[in-house]
C-alpha atoms as a PDB file:
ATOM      1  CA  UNK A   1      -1.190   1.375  11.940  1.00  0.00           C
ATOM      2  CA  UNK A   2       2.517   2.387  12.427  1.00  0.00           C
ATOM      3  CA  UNK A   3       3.786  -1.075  11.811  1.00  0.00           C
ATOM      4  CA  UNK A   4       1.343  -2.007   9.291  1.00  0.00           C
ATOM      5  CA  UNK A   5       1.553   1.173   7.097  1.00  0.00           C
ATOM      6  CA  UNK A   6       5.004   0.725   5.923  1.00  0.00           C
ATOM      7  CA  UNK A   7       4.632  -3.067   4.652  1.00  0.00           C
ATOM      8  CA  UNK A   8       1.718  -2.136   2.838  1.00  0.00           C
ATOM      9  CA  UNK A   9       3.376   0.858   1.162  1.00  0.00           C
ATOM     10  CA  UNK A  10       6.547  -1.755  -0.262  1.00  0.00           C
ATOM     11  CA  UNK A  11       3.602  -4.172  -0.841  1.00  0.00           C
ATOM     12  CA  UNK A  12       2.346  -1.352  -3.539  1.00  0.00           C
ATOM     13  CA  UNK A  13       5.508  -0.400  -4.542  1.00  0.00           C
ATOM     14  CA  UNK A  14       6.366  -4.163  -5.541  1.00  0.00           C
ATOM     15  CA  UNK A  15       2.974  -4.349  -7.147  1.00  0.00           C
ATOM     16  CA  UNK A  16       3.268  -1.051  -9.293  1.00  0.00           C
ATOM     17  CA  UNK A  17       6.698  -2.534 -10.264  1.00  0.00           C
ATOM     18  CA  UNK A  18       5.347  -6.006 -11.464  1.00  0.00           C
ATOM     19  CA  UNK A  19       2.800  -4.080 -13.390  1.00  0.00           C
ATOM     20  CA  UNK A  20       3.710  -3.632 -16.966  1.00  0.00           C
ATOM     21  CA  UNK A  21       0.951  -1.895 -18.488  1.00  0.00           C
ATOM     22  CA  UNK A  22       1.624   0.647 -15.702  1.00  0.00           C
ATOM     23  CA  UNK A  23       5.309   1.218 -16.157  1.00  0.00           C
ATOM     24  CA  UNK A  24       3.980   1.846 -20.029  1.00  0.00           C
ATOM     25  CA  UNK A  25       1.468   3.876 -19.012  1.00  0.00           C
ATOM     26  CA  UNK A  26      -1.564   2.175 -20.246  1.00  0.00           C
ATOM     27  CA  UNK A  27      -5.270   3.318 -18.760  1.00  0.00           C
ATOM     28  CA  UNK A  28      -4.222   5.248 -16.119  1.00  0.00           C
ATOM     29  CA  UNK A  29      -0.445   6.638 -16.237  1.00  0.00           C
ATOM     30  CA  UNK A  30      -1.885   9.958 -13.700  1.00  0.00           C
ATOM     31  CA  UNK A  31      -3.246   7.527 -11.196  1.00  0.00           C
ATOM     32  CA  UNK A  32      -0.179   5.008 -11.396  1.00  0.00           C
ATOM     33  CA  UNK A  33       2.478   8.154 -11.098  1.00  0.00           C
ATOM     34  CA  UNK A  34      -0.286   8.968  -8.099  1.00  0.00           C
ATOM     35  CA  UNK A  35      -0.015   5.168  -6.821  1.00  0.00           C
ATOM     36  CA  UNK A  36       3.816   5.394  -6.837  1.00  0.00           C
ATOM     37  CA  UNK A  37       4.133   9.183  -4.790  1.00  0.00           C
ATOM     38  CA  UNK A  38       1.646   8.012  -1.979  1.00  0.00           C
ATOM     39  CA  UNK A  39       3.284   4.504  -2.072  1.00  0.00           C
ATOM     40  CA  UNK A  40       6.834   6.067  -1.567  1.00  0.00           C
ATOM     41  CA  UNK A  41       5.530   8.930   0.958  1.00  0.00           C
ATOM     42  CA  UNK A  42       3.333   6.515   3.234  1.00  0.00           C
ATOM     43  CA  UNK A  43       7.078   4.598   3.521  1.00  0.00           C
ATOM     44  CA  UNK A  44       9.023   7.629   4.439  1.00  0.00           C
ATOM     45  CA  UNK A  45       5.617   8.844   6.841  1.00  0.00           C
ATOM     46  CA  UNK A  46       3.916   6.100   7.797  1.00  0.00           C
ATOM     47  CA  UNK A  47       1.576   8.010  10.621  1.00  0.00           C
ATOM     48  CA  UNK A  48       0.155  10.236   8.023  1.00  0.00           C
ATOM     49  CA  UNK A  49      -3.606   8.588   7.762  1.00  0.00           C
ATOM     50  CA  UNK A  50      -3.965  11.368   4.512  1.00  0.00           C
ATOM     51  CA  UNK A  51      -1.540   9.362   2.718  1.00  0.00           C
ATOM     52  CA  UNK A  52      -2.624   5.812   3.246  1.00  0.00           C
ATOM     53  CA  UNK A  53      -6.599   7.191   2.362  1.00  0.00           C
ATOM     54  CA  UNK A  54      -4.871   8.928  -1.236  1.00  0.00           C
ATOM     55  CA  UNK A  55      -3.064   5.337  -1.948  1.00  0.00           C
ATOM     56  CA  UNK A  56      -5.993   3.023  -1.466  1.00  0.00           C
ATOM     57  CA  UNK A  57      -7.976   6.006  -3.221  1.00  0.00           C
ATOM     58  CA  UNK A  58      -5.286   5.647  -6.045  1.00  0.00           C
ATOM     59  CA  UNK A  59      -5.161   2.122  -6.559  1.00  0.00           C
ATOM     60  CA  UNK A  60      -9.132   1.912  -6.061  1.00  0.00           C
ATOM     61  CA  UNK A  61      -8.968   4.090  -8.948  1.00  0.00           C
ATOM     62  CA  UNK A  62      -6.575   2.581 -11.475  1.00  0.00           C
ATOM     63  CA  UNK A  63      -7.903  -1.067  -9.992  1.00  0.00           C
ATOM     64  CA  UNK A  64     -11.496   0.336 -12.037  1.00  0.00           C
ATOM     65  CA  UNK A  65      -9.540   1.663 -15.316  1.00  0.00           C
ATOM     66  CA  UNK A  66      -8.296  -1.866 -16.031  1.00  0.00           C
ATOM     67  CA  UNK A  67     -11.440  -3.533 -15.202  1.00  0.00           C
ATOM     68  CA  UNK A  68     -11.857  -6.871 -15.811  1.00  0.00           C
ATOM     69  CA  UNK A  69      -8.733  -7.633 -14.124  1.00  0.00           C
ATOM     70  CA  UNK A  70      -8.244 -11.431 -14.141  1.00  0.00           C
ATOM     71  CA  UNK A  71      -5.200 -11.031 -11.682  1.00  0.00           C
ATOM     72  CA  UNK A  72      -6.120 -12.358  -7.761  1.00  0.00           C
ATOM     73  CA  UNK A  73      -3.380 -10.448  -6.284  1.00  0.00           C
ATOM     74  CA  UNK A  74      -4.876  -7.158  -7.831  1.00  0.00           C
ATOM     75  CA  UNK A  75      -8.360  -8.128  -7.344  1.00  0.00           C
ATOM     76  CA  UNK A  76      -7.561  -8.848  -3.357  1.00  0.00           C
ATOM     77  CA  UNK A  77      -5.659  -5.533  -3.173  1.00  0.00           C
ATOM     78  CA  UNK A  78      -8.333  -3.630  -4.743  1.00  0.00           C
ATOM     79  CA  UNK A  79     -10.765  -4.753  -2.044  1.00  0.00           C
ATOM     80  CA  UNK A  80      -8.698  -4.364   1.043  1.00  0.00           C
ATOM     81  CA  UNK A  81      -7.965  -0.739  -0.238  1.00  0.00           C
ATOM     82  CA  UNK A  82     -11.770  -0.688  -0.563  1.00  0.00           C
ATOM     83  CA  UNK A  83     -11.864  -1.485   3.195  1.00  0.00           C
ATOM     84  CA  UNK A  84      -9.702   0.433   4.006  1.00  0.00           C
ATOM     85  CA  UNK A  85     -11.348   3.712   2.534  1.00  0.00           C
ATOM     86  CA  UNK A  86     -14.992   2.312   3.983  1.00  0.00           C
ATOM     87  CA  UNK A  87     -13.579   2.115   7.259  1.00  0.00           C
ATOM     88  CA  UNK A  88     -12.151   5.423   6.997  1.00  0.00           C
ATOM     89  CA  UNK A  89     -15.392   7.048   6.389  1.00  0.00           C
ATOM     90  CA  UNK A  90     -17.294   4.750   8.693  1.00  0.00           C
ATOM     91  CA  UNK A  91     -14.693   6.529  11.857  1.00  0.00           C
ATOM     92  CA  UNK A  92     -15.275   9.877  10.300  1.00  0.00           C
ATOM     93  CA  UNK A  93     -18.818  10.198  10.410  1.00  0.00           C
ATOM     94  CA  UNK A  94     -18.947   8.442  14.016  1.00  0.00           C
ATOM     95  CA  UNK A  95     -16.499  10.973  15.142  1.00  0.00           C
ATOM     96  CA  UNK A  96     -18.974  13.558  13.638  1.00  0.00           C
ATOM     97  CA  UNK A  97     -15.786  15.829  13.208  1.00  0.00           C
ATOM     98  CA  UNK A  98     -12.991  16.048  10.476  1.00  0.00           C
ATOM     99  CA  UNK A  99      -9.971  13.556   9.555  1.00  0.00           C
ATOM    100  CA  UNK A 100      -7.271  12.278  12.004  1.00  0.00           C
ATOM    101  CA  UNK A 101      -3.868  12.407  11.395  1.00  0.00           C
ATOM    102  CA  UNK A 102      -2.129  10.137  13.989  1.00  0.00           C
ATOM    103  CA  UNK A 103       1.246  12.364  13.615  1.00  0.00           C
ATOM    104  CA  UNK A 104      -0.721  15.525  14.723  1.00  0.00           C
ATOM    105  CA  UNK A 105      -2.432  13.613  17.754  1.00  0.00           C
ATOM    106  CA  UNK A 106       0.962  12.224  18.716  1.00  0.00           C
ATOM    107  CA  UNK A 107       2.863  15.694  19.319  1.00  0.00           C
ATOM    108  CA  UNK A 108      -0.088  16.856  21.722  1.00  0.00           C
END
């Protein structure tokens, strides 16, 4: 996750860039401002699971405000963050206890 976390976070930051009904705030300007924090953070701390699960959260989000999106690129994005999320929740109820943050585990 370490090495995959920060090349996803520049892959959102390019695609919130390229987005210009974003950068003029059209449907959604909370949840693209959202998109571009967690986007920037999950660069700078790329072990912090909470961050990755608010992005793909946020873009699942403004992904459903612009519905129908004819773009591929968006559409594919949309359901890897899905995927993301599902397999998030599929670990947390196996575990049967709450969230993991990586960083936290690390230090003990």
């Amino acid at each position: 996750m370490t090495a995959f976390t920060p090349f996803w976070a520049l892959a959102a930051v390019f695609s919130i860039a390229g987005d210009t009904y974003g950068l003029i705030g059209y449907k959604g300007p909370i949840y693209m401002a959202l998109a571009w924090t967690f986007s920037l953070l999950l660069f700078l701390y790329p072990r912090r699971t909470w961050v990755l699960l608010a992005l793909a959260g946020a873009t699942v989000a403004l992904y459903a405000l612009r519905l129908p999106v004819a773009s591929n690129n968006k559409t594919i994005t949309a359901v890897m963050e899905g995927a993301i999320l599902l397999s998030a929740a599929v670990l947390y109820l196996r575990a049967g206890r709450g969230p993991i943050d990586r960083a936290a585990r690390s230090k003990s």
